[in-house]
Protein backbone atom coordinates (compact mmCIF):
# COMPACT_ATOMS: atom_id res chain seq x y z
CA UNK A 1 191.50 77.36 104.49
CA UNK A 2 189.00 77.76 107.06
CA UNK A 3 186.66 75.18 108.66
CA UNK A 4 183.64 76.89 107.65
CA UNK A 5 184.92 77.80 103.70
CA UNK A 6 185.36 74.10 103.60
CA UNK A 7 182.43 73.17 104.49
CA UNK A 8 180.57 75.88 102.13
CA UNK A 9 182.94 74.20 99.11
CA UNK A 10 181.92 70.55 100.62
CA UNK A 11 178.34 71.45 100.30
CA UNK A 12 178.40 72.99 96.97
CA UNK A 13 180.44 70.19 95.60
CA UNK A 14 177.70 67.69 96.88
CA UNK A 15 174.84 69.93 95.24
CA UNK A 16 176.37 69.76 91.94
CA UNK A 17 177.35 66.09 91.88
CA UNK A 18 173.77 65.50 93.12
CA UNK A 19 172.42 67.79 89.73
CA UNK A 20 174.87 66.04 87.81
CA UNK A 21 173.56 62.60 88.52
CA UNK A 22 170.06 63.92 88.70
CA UNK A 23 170.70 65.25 84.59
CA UNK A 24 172.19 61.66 83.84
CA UNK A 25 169.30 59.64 85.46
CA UNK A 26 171.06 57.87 88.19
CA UNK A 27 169.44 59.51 91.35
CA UNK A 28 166.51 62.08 91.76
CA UNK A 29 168.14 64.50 93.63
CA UNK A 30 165.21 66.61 94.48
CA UNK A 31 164.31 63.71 97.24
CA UNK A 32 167.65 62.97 98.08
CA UNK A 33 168.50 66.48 98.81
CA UNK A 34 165.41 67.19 100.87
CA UNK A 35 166.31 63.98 102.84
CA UNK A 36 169.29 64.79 103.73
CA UNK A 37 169.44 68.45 103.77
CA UNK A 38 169.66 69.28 107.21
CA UNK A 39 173.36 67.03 106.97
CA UNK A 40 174.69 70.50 106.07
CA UNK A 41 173.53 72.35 109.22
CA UNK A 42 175.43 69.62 111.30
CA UNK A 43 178.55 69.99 109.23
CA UNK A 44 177.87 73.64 109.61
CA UNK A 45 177.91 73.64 113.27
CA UNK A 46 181.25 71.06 113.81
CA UNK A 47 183.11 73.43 110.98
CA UNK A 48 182.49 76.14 113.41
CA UNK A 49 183.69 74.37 116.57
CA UNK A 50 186.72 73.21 114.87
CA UNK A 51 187.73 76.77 113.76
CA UNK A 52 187.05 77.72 117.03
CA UNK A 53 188.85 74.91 118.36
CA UNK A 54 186.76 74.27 121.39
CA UNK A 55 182.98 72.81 121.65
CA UNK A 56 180.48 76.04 121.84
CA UNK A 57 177.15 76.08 123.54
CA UNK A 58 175.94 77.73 120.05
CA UNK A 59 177.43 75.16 117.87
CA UNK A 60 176.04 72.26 120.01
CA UNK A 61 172.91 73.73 119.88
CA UNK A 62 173.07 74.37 115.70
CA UNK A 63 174.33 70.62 115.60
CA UNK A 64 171.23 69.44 117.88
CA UNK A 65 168.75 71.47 115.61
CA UNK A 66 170.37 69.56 112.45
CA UNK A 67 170.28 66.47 114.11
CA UNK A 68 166.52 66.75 114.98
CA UNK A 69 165.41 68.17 111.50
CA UNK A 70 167.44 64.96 110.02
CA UNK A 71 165.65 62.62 111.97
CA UNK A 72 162.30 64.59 110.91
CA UNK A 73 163.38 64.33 107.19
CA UNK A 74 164.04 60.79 107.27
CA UNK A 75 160.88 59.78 109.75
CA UNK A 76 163.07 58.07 112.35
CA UNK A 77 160.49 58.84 115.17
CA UNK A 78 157.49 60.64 115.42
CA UNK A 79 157.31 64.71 115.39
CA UNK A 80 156.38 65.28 118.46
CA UNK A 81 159.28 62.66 120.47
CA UNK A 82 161.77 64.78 117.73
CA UNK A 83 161.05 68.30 119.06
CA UNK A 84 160.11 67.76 122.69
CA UNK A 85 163.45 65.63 123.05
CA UNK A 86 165.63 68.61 121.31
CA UNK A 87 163.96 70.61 123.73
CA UNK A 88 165.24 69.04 126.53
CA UNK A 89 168.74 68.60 125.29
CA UNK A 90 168.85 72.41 124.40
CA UNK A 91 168.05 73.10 128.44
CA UNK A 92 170.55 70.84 129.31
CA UNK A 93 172.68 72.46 127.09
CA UNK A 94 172.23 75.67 128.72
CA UNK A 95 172.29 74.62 132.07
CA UNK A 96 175.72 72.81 131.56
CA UNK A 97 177.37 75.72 129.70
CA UNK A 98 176.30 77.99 132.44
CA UNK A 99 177.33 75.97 135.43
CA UNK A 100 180.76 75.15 133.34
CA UNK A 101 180.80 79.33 133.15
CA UNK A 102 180.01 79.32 136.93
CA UNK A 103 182.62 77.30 138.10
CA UNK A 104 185.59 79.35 135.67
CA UNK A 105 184.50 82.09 136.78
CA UNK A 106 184.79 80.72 140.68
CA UNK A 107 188.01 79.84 140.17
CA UNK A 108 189.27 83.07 138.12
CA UNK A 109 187.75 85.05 141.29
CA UNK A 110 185.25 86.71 139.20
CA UNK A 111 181.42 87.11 141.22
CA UNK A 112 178.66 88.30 139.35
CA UNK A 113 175.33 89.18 140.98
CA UNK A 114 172.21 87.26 139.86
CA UNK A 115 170.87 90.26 138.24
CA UNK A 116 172.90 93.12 137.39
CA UNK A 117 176.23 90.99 136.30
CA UNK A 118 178.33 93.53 138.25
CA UNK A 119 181.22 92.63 140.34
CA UNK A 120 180.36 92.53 143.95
């Protein structure tokens, strides 16, 4: 089974044991489902990686966008530390994934120009 089927069962399963104990009275699941909703867009991202078998600059950035909207949801800090620091880690992000690229593409030979990506 893939990563990402997995996950979709994993989150499904979790939905209808939180309706289940919602119908029986142990837990209101509306609040504990928009707490900890954005839980499935991290698990989303790392189900991707792992089928992928190597750390993407796409899936760290889905998993740093979960991670910020959880600590929204549950009010860790305020809004605006939240989305200026994901911000910043989403620049680093790129800048790291494109100097990694750089330097692969140094050693494979490759040169692209600056601007028109063609082989010089």
């Amino acid at each position: 089974m893939k990563p990402g089927t997995a996950w979709i069962a994993i989150v499904l399963l979790a939905l209808g044991v939180c309706g289940i104990l919602d119908a029986a009275g142990v837990v209101d699941s509306s609040q504990t489902i928009g707490q900890w909703w954005p839980l499935a867009v991290v698990g989303w991202a790392l189900a991707a990686m792992l089928g992928e078998r190597r750390v993407t600059l796409g899936g760290v950035i889905c998993a740093a966008i979960g991670f910020t909207l959880l600590a929204d949801a549950q009010a860790w800090v305020s809004d605006t530390l939240v989305w200026s620091s994901l911000a910043v880690f989403i620049g680093l992000a790129v800048l790291v994934d494109a100097a990694v690229n750089r330097g692969e593409r140094s050693r494979r030979g490759d040169s692209c120009s600056s601007i028109g990506g063609g082989a010089s």
